[in-house]
PDB file of N, CA and C in Angstrom:
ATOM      1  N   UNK A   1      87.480  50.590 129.240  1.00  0.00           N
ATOM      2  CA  UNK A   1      87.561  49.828 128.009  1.00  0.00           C
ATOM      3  C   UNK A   1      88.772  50.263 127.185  1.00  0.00           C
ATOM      4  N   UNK A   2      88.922  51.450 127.231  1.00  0.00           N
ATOM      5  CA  UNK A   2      89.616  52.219 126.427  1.00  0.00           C
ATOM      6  C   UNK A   2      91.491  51.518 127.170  1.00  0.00           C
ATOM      7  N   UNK A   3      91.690  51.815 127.981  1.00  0.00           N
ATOM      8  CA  UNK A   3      93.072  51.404 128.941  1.00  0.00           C
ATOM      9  C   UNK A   3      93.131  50.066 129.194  1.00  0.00           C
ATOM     10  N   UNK A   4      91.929  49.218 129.281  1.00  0.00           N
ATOM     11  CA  UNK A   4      92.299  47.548 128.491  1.00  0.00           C
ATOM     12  C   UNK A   4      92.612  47.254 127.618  1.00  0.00           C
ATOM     13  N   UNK A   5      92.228  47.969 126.485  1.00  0.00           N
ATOM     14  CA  UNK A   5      92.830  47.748 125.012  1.00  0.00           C
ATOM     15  C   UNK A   5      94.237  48.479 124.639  1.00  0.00           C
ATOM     16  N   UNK A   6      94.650  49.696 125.347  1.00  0.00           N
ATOM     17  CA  UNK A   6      96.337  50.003 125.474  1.00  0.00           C
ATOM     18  C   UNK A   6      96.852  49.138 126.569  1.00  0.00           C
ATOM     19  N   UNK A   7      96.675  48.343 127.370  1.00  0.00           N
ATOM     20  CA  UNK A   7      97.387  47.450 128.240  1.00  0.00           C
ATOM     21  C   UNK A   7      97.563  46.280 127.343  1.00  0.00           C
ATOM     22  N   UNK A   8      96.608  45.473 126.180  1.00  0.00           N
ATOM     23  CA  UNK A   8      97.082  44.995 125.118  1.00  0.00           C
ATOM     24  C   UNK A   8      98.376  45.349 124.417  1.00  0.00           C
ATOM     25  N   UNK A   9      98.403  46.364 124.140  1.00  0.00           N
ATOM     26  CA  UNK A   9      99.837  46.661 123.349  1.00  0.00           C
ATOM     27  C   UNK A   9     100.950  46.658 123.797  1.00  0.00           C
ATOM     28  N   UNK A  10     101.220  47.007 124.986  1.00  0.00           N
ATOM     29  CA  UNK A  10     102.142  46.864 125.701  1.00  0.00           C
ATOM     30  C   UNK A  10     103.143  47.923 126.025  1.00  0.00           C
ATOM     31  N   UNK A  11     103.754  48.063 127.140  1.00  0.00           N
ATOM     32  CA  UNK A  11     103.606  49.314 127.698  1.00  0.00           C
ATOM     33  C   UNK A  11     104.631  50.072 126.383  1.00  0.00           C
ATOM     34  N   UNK A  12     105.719  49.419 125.951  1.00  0.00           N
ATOM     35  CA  UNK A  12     106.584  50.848 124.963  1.00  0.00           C
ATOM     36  C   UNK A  12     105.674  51.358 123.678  1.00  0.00           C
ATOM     37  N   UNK A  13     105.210  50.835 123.357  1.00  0.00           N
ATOM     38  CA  UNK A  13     103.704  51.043 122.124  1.00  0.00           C
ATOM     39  C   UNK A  13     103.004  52.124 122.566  1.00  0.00           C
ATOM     40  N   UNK A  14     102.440  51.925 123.998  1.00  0.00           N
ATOM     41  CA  UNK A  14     101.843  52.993 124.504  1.00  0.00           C
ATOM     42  C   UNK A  14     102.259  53.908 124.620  1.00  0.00           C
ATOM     43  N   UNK A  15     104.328  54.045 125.572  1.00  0.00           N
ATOM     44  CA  UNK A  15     104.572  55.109 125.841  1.00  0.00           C
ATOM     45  C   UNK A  15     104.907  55.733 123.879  1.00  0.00           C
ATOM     46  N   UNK A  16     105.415  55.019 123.260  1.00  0.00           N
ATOM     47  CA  UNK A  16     105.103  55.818 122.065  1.00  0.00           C
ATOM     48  C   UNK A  16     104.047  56.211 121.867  1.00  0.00           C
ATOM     49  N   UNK A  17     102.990  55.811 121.533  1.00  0.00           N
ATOM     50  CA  UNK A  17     101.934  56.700 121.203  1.00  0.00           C
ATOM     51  C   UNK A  17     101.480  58.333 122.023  1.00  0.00           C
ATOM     52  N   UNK A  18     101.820  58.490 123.015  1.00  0.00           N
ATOM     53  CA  UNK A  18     102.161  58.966 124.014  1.00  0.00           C
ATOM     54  C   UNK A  18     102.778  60.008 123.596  1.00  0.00           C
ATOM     55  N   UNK A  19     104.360  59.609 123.252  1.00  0.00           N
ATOM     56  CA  UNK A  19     105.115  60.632 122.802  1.00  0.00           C
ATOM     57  C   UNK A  19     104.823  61.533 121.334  1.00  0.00           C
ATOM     58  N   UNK A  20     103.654  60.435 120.560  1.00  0.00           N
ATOM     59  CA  UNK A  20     103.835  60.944 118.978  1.00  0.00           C
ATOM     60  C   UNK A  20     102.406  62.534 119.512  1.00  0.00           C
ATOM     61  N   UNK A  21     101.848  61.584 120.283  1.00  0.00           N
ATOM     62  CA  UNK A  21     100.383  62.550 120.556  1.00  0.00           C
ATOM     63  C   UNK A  21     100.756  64.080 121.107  1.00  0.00           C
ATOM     64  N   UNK A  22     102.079  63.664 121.889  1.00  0.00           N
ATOM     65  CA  UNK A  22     102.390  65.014 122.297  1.00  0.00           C
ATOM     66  C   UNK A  22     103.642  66.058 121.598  1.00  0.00           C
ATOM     67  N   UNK A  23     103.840  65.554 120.733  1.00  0.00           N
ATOM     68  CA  UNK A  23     104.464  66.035 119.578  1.00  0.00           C
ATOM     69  C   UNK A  23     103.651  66.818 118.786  1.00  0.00           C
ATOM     70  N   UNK A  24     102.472  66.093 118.271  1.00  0.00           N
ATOM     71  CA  UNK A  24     101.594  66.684 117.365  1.00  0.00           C
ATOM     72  C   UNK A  24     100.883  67.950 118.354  1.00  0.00           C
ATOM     73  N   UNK A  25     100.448  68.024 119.479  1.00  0.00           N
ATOM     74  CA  UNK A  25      99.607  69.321 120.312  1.00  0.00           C
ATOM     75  C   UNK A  25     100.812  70.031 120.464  1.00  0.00           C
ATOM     76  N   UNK A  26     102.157  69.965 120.288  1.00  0.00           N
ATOM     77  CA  UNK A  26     103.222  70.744 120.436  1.00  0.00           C
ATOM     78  C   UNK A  26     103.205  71.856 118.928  1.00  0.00           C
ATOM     79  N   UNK A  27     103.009  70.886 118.098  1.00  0.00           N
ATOM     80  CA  UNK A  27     103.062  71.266 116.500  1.00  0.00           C
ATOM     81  C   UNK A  27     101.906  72.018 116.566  1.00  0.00           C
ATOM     82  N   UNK A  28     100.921  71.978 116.989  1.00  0.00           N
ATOM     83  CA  UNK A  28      99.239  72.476 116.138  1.00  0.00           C
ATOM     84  C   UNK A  28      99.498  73.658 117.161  1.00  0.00           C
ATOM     85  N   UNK A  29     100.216  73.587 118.303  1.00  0.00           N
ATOM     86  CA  UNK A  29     100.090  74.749 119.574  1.00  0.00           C
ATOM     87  C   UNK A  29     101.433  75.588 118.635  1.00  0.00           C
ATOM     88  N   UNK A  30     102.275  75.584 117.819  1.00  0.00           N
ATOM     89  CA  UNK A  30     103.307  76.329 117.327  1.00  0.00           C
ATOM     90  C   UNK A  30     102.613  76.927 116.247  1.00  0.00           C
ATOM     91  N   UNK A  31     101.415  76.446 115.382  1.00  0.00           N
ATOM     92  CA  UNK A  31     101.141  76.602 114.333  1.00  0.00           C
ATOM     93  C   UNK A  31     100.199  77.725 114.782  1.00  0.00           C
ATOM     94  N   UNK A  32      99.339  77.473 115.558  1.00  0.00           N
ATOM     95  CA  UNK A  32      98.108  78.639 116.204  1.00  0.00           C
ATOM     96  C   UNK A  32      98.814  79.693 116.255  1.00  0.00           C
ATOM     97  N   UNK A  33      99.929  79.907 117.292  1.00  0.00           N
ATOM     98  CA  UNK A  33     100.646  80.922 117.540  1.00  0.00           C
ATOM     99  C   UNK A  33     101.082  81.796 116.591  1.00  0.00           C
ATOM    100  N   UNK A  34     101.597  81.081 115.654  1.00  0.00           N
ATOM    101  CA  UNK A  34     102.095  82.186 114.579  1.00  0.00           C
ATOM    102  C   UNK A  34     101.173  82.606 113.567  1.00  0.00           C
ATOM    103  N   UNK A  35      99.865  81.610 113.709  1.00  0.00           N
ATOM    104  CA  UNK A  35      98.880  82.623 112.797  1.00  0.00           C
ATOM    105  C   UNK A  35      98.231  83.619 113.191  1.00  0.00           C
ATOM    106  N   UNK A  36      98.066  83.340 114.818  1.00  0.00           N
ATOM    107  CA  UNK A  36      97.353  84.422 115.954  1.00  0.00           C
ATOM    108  C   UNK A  36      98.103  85.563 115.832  1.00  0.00           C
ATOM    109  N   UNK A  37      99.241  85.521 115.310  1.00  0.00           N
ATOM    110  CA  UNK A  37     100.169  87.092 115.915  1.00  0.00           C
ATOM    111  C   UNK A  37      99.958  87.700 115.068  1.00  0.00           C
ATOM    112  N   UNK A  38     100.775  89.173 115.463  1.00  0.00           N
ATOM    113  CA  UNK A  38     100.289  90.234 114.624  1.00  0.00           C
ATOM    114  C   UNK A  38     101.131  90.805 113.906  1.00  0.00           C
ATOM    115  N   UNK A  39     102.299  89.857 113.901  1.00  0.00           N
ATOM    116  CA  UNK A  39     103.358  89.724 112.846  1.00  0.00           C
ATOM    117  C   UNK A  39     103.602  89.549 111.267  1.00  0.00           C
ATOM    118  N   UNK A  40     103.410  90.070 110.665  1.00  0.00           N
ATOM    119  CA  UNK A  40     103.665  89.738 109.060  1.00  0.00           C
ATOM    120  C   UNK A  40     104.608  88.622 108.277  1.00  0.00           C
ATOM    121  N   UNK A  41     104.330  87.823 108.046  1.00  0.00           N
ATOM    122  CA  UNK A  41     105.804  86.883 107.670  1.00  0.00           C
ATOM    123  C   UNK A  41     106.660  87.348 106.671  1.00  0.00           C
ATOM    124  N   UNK A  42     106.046  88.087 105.848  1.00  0.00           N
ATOM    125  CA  UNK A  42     106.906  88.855 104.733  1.00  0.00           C
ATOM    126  C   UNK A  42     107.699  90.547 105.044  1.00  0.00           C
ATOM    127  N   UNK A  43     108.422  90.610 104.440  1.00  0.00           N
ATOM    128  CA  UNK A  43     108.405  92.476 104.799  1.00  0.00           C
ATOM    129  C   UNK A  43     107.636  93.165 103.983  1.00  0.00           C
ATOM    130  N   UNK A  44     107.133  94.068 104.277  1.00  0.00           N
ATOM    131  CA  UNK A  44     106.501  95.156 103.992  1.00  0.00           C
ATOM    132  C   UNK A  44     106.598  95.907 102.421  1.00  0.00           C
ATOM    133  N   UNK A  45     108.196  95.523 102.545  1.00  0.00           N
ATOM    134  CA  UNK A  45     109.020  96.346 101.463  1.00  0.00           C
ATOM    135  C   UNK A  45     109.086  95.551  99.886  1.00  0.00           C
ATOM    136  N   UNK A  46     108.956  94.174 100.757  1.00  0.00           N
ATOM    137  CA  UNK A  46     109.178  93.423  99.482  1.00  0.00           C
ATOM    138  C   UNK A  46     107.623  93.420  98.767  1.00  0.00           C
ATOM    139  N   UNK A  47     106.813  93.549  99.476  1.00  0.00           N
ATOM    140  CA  UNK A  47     105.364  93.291  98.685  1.00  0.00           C
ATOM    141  C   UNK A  47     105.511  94.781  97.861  1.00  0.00           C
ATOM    142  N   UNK A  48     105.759  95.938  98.804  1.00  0.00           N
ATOM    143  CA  UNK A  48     105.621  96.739  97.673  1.00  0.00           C
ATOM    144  C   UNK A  48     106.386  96.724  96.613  1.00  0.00           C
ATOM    145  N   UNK A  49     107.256  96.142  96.691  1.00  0.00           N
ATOM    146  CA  UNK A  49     108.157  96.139  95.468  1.00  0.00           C
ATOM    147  C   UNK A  49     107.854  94.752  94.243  1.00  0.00           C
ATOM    148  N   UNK A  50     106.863  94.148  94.399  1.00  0.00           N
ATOM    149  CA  UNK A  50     106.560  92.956  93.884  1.00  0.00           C
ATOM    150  C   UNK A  50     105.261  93.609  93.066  1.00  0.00           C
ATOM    151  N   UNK A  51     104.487  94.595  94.215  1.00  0.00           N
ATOM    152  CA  UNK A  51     103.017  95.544  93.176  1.00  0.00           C
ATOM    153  C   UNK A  51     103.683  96.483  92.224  1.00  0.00           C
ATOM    154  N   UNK A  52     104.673  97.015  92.359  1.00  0.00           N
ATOM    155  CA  UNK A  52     105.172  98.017  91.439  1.00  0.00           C
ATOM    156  C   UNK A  52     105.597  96.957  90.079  1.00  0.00           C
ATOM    157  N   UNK A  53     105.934  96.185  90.155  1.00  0.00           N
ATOM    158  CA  UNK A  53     106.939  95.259  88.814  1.00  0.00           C
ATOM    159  C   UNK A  53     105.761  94.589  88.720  1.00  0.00           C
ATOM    160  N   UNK A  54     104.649  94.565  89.050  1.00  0.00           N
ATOM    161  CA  UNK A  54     103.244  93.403  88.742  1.00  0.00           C
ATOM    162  C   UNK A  54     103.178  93.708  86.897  1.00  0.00           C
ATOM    163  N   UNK A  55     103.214  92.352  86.506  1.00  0.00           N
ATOM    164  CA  UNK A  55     102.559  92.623  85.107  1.00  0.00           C
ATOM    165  C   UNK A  55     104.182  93.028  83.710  1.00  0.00           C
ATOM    166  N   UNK A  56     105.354  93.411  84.796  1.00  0.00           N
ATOM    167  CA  UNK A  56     106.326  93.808  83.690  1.00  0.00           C
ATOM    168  C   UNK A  56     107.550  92.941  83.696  1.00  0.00           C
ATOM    169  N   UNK A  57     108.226  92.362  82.719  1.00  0.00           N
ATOM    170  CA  UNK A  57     108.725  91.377  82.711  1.00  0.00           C
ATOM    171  C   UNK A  57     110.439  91.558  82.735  1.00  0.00           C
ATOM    172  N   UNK A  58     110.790  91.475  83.844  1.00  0.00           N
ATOM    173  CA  UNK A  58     112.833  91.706  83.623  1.00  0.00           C
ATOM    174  C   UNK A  58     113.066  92.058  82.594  1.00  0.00           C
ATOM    175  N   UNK A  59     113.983  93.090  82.213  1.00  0.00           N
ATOM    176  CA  UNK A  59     114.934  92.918  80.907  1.00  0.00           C
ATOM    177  C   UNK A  59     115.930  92.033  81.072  1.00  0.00           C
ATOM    178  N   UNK A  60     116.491  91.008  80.729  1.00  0.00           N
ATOM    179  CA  UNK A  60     118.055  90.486  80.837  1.00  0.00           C
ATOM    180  C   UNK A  60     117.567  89.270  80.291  1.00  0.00           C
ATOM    181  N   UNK A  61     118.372  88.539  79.907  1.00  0.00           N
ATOM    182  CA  UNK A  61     119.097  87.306  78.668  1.00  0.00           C
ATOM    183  C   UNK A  61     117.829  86.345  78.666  1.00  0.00           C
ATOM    184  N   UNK A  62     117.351  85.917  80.255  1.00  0.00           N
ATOM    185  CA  UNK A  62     116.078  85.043  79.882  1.00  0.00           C
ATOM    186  C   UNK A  62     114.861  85.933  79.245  1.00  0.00           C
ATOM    187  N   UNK A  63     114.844  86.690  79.579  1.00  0.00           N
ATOM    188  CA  UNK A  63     113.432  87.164  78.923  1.00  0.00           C
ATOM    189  C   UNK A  63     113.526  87.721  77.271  1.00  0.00           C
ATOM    190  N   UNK A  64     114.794  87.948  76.576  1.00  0.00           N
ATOM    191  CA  UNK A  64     115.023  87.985  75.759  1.00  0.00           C
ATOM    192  C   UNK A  64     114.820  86.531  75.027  1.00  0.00           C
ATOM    193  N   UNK A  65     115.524  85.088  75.597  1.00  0.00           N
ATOM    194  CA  UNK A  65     115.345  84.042  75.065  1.00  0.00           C
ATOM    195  C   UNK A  65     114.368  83.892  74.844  1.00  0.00           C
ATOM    196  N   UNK A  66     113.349  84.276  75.753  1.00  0.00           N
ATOM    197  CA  UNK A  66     111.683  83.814  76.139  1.00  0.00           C
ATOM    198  C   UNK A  66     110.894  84.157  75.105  1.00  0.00           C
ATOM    199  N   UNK A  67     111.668  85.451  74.760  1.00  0.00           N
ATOM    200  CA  UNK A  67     111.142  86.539  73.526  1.00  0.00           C
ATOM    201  C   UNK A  67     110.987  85.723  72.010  1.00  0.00           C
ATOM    202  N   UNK A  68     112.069  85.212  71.797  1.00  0.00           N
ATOM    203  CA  UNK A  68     112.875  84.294  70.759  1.00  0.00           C
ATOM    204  C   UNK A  68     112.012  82.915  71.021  1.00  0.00           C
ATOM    205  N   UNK A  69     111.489  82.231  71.789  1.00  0.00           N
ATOM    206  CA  UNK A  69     110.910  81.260  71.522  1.00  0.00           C
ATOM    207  C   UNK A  69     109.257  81.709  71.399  1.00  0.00           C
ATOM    208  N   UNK A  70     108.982  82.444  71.427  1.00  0.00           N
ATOM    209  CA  UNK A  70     107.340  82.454  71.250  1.00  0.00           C
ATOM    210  C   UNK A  70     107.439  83.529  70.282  1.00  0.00           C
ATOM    211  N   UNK A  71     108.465  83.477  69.080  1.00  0.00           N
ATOM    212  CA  UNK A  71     107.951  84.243  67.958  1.00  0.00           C
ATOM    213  C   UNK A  71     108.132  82.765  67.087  1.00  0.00           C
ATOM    214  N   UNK A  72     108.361  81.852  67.480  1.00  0.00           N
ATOM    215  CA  UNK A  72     108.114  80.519  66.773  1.00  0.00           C
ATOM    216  C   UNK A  72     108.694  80.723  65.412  1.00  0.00           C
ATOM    217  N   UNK A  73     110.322  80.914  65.394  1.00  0.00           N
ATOM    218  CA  UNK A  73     110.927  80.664  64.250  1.00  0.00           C
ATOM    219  C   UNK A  73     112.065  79.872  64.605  1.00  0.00           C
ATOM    220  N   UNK A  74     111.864  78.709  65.251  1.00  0.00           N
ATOM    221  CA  UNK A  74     112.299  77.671  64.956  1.00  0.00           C
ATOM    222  C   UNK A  74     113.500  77.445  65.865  1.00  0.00           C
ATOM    223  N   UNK A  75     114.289  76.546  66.148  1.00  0.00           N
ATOM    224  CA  UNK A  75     115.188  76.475  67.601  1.00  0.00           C
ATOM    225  C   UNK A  75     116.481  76.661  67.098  1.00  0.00           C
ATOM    226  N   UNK A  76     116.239  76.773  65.749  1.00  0.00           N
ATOM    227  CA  UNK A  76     117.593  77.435  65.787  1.00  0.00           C
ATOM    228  C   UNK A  76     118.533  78.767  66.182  1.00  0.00           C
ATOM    229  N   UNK A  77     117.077  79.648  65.721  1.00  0.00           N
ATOM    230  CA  UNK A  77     116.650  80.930  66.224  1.00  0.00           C
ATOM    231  C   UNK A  77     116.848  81.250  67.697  1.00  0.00           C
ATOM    232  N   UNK A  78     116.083  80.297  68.530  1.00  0.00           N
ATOM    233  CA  UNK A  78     116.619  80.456  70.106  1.00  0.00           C
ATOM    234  C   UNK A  78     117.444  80.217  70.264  1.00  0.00           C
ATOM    235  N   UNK A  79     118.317  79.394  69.811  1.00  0.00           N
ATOM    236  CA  UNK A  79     119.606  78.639  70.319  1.00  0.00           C
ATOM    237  C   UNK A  79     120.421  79.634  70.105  1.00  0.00           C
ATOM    238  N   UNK A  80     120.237  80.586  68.563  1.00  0.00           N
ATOM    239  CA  UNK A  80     121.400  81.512  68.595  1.00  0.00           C
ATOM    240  C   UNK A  80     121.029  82.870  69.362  1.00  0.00           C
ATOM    241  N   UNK A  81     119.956  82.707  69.980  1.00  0.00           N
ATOM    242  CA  UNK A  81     119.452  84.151  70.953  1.00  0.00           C
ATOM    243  C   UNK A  81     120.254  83.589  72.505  1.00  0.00           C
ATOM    244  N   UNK A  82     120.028  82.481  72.790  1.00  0.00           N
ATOM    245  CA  UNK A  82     120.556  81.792  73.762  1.00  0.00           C
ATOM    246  C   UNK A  82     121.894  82.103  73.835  1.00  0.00           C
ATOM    247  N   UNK A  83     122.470  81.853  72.841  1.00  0.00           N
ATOM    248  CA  UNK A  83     124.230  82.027  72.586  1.00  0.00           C
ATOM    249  C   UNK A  83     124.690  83.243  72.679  1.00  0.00           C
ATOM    250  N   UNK A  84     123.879  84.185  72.073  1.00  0.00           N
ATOM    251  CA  UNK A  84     124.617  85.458  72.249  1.00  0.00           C
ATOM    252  C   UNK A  84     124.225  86.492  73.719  1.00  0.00           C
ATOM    253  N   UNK A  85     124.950  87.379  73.862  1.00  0.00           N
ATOM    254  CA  UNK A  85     125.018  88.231  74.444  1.00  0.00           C
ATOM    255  C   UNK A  85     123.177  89.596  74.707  1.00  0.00           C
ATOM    256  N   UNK A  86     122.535  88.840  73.923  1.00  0.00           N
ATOM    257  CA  UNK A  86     121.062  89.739  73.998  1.00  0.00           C
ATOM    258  C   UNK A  86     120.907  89.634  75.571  1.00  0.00           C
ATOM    259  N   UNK A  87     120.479  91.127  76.000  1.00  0.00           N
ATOM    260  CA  UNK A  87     119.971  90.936  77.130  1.00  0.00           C
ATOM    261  C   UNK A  87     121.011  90.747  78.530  1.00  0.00           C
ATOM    262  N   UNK A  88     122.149  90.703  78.481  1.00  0.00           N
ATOM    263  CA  UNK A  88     123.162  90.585  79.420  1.00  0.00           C
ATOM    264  C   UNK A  88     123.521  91.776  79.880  1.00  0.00           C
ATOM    265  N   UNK A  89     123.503  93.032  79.605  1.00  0.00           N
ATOM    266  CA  UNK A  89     123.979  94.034  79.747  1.00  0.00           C
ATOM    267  C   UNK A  89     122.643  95.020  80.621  1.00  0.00           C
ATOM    268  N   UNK A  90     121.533  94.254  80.596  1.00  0.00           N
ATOM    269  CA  UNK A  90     120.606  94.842  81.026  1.00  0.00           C
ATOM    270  C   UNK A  90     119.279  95.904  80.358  1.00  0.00           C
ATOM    271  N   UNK A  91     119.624  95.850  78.659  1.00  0.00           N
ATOM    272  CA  UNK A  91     118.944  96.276  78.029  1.00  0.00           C
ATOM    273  C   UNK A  91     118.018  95.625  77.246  1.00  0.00           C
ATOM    274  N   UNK A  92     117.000  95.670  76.590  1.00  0.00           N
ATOM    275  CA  UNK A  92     116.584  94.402  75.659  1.00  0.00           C
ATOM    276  C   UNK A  92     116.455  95.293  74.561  1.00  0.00           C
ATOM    277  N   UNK A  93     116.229  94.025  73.836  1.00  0.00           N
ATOM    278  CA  UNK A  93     116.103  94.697  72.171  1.00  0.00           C
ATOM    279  C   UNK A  93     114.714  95.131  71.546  1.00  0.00           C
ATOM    280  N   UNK A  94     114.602  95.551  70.823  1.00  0.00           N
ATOM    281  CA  UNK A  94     113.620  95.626  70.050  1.00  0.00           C
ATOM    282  C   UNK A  94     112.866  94.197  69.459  1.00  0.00           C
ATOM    283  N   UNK A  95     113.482  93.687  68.808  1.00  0.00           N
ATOM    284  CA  UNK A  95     113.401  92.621  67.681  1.00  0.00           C
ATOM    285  C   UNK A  95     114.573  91.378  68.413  1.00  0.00           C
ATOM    286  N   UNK A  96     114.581  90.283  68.672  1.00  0.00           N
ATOM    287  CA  UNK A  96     115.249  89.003  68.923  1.00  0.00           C
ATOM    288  C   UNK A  96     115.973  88.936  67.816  1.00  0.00           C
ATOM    289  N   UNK A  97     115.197  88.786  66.665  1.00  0.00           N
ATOM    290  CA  UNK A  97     115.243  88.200  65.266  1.00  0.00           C
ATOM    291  C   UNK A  97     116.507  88.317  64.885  1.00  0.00           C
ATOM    292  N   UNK A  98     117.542  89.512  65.264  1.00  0.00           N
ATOM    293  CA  UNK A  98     118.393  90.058  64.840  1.00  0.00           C
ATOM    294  C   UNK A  98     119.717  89.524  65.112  1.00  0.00           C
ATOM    295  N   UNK A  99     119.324  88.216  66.225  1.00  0.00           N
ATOM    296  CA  UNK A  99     120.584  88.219  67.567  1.00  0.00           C
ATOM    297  C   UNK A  99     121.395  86.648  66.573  1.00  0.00           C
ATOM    298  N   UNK A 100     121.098  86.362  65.770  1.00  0.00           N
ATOM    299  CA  UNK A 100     121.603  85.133  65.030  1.00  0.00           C
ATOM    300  C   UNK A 100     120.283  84.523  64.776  1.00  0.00           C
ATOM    301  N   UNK A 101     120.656  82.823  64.204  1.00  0.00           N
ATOM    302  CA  UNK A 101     119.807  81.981  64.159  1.00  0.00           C
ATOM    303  C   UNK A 101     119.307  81.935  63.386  1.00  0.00           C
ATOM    304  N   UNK A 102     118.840  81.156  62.970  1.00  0.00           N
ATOM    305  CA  UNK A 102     117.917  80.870  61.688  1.00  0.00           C
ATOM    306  C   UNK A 102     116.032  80.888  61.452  1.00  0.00           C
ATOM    307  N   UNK A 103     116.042  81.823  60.558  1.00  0.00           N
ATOM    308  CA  UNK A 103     114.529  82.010  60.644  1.00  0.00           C
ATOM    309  C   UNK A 103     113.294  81.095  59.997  1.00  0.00           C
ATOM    310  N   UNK A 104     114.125  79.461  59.927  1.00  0.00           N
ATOM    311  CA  UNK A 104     113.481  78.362  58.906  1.00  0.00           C
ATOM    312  C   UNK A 104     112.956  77.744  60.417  1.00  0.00           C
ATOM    313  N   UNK A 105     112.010  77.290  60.487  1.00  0.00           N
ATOM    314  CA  UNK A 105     111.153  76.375  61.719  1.00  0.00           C
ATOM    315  C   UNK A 105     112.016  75.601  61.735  1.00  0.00           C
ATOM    316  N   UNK A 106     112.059  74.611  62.972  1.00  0.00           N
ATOM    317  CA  UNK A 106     112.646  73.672  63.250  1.00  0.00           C
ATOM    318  C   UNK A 106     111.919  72.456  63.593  1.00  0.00           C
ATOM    319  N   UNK A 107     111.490  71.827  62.680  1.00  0.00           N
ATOM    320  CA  UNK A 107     110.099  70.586  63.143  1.00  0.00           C
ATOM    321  C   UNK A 107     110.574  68.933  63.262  1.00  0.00           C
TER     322      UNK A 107
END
């Protein structure tokens, strides 16, 4: 029943289907393999180095900006934390507040 109804379609239909079917057991047989092994996909080195920095946030220019927008004084304030030099050198500041900008909201 099954090979009367692909003799309907006609034979290049078939041999495609054919080809897509054995594409996909090619794919699911590549995919098994590499979950079966006993290989790590990551290095070793990098996870530990990802648990040590867990929880602490870069010093440098974005996280300073980042700093400057969630003390919510207004975009002028970021824009001039943005502009300057905070945080480029690899140190951060104490206080954003200090780096320019204006401390009036921006609504």
């Amino acid at each position: 029943m099954v090979w009367e109804s692909l003799g309907r379609l006609g034979r290049p239909l078939v041999v495609m289907l054919a080809v897509i079917l054995a594409l996909v057991l090619v794919d699911v047989g590549i995919v098994a393999v590499r979950l079966t092994s006993g290989h790590p996909v990551g290095s070793q080195q990098a996870g530990q180095q990802q648990d040590k920095n867990a929880g602490k946030h870069p010093c440098n220019h974005g996280s300073e900006v980042s700093k400057a927008a969630h003390q919510h004084k207004g975009g002028k304030n970021v824009s001039g934390v943005a502009k300057s030099n905070a945080g480029k050198n690899g140190s951060c500041s104490s206080s954003t507040s200090s780096q320019g900008g204006s401390s009036e909201p921006d609504d």
